[in-house]
Protein backbone atom coordinates (compact mmCIF):
# COMPACT_ATOMS: atom_id res chain seq x y z
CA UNK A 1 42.94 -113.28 64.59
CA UNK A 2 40.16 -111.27 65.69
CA UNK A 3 41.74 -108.05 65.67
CA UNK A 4 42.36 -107.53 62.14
CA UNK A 5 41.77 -103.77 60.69
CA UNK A 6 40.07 -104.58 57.59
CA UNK A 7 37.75 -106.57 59.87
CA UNK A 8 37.04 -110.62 60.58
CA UNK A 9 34.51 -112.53 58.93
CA UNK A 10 34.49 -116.13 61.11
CA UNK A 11 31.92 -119.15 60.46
CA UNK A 12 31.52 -121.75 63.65
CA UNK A 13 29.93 -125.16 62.39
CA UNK A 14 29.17 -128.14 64.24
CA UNK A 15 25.75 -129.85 65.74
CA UNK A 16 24.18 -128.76 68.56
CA UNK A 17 26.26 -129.09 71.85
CA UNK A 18 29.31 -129.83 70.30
CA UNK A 19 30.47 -126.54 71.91
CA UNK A 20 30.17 -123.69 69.44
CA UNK A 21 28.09 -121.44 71.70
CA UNK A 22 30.90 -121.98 74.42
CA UNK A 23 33.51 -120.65 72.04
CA UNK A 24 31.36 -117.58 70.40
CA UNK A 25 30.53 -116.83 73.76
CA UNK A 26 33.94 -116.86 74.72
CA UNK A 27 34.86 -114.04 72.42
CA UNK A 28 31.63 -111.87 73.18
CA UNK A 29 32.80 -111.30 76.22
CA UNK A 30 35.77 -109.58 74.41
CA UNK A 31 33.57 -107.08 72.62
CA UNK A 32 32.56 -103.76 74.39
CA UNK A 33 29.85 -103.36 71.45
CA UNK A 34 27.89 -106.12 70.06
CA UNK A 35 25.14 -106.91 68.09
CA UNK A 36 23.74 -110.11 67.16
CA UNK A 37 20.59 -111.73 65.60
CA UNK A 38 18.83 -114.38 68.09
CA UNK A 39 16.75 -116.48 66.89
CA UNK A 40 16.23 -118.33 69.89
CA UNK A 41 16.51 -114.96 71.92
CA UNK A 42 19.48 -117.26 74.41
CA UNK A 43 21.88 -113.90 74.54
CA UNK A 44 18.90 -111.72 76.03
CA UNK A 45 18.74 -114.80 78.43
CA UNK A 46 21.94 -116.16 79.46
CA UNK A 47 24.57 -113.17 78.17
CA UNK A 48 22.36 -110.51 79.46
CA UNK A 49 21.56 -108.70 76.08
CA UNK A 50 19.35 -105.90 75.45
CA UNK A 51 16.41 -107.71 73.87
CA UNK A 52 14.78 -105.78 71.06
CA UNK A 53 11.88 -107.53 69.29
CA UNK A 54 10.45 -105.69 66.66
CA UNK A 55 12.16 -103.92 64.24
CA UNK A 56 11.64 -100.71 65.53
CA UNK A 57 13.13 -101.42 69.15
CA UNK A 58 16.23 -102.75 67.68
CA UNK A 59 16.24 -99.24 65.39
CA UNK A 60 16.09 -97.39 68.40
CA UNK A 61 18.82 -99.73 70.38
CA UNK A 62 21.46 -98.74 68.30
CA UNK A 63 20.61 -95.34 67.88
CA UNK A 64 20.74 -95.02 71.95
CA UNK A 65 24.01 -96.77 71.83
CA UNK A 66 25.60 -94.45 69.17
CA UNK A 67 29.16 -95.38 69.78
CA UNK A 68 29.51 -95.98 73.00
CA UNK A 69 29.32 -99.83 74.30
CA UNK A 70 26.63 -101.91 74.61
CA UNK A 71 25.22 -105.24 73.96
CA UNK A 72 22.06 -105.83 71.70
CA UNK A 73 20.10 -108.78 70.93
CA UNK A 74 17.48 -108.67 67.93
CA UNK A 75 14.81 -112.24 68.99
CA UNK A 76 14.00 -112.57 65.45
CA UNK A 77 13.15 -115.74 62.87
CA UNK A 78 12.47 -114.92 59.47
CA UNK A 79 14.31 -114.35 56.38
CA UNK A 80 13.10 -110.48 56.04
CA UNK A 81 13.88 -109.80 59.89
CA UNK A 82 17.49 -110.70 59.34
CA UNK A 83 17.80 -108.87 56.07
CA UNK A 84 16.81 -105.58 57.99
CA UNK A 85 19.34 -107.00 61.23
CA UNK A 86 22.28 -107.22 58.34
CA UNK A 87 21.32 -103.72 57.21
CA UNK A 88 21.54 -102.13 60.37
CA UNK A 89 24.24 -104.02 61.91
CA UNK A 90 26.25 -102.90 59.07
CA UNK A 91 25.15 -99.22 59.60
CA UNK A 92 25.88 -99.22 63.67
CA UNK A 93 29.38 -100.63 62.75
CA UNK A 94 30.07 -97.73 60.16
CA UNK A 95 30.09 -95.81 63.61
CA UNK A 96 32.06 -97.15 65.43
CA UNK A 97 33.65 -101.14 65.00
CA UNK A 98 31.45 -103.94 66.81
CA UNK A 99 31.14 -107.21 66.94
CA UNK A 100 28.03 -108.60 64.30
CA UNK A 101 26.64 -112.39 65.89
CA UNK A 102 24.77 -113.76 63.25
CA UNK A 103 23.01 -117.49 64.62
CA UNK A 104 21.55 -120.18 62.81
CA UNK A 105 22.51 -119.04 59.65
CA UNK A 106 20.57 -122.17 57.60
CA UNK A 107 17.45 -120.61 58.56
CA UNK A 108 18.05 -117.20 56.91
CA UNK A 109 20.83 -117.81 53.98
CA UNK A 110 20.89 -120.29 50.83
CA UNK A 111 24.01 -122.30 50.30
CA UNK A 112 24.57 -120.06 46.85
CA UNK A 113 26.29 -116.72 46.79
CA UNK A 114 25.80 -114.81 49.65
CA UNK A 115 22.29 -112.74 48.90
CA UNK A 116 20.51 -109.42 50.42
CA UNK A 117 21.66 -107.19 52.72
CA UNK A 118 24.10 -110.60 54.35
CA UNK A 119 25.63 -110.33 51.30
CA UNK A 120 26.28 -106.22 51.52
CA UNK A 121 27.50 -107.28 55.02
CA UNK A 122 30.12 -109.84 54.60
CA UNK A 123 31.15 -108.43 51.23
CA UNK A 124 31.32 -104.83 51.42
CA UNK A 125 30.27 -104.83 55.16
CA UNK A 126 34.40 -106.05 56.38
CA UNK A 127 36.21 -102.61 55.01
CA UNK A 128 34.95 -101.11 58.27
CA UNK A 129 36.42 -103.89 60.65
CA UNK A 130 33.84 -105.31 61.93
CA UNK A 131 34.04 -108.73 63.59
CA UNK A 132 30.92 -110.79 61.71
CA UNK A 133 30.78 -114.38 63.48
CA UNK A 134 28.01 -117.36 61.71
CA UNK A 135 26.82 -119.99 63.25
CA UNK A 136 25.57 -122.83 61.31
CA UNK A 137 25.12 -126.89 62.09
CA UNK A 138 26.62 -128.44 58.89
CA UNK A 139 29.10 -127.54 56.63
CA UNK A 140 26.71 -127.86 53.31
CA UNK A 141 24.41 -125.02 55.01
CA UNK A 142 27.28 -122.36 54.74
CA UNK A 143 26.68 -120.27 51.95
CA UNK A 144 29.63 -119.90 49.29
CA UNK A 145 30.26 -116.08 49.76
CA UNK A 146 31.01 -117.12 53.18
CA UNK A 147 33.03 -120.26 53.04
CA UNK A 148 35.32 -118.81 50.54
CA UNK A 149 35.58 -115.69 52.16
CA UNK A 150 36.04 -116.53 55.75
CA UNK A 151 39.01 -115.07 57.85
CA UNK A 152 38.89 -118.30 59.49
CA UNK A 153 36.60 -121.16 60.06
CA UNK A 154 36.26 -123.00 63.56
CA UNK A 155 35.22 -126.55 63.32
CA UNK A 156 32.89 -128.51 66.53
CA UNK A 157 31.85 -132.15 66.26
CA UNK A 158 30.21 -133.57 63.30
CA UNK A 159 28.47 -136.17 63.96
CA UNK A 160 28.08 -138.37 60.74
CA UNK A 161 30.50 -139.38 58.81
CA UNK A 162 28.66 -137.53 55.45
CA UNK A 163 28.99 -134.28 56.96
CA UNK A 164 32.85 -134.99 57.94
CA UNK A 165 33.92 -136.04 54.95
CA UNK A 166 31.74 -132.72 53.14
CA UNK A 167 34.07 -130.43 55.51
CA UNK A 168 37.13 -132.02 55.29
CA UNK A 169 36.54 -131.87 50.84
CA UNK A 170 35.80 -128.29 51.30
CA UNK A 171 38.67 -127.19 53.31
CA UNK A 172 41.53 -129.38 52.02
CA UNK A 173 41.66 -131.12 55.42
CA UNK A 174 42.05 -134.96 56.35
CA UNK A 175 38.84 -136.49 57.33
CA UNK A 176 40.58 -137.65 60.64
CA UNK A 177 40.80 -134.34 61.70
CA UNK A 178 37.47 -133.30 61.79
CA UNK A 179 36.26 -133.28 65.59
CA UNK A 180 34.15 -136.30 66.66
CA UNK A 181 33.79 -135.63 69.95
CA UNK A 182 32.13 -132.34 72.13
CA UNK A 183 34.15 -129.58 72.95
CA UNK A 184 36.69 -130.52 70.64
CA UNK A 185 37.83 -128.16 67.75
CA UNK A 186 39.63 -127.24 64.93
CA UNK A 187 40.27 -124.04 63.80
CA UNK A 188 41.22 -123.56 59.82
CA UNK A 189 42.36 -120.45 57.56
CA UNK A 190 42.94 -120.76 54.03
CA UNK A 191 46.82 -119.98 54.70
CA UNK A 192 47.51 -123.17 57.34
């Protein structure tokens, strides 16, 4: 599913330690060029990332990658920061195809249309086959651009029956089969 030409636009919900990070980091390791926005700067840490943490240093990342591989982390927080990470993400890609990580997506995106330079990126962003993988805690903090939009959507443990029953209504799925426990999962595509 990840290997489509006209690119892969993938959302990962569930709460913390339900085993999303142990899945995207799973298919990082499939990527020979990667770029993704960190808030909590864990890929510089644990995946070995370049860390870049001004705007300017992640600039000057990509241009030193040019096409070739390479891993880049932009440590970043605010709404502005990942405007300008969505801008140039899209730009390195239009080189040559990479994988675009985009964390914690509730801090940076409204649950509306898909705004900004993320919305450039997952609308008009996919015709040069990227990979662009979301992470977000609850269902209701995906943003409709996204959610309707996704290649696929892979599904972690929600832990209250509200946010359950919210995923399962948006998806067409039975409540039952929305994962309760850690490390289980559920992957779902609008065509099974």
């Amino acid at each position: 599913m990840l290997d489509r030409p006209d690119g892969v636009l993938a959302i990962l919900i569930g709460v913390s330690r339900s085993g999303k990070s142990v899945y995207l980091k799973s298919i990082i390791e499939t990527f020979g060029r990667v770029v993704a926005f960190d808030p909590k700067g864990e890929y510089v840490q644990e995946q070995g990332f370049k860390g870049c943490y001004t705007r300017e240093q992640l600039l000057t990342a990509l241009v030193k990658a040019g096409n070739g591989p390479a891993r880049i982390a932009f440590v970043a927080i605010d709404k502005p920061d990942f405007d300008f990470f969505c801008a140039a993400a899209k730009k390195w890609n239009e080189v040559a195809r990479c994988g675009i990580v985009c964390e914690e997506l509730a801090n940076t995106t409204n649950t509306g249309k898909a705004t900004g330079k993320w919305g450039v990126l997952v609308s008009q962003g996919l015709a040069a086959g990227p990979v662009i993988i979301g992470t977000v805690q609850r269902g209701q903090e995906v943003d409709k651009s996204v959610m309707n939009n996704a290649t696929y959507v892979h599904i972690t443990r929600h832990s209250t029956q509200r946010d359950r029953k919210y995923i399962a209504e948006q998806l067409g799925i039975a409540i039952e089969d929305v994962p309760e426990k850690p490390l289980h999962f559920l992957q779902w595509t609008s065509y099974r």
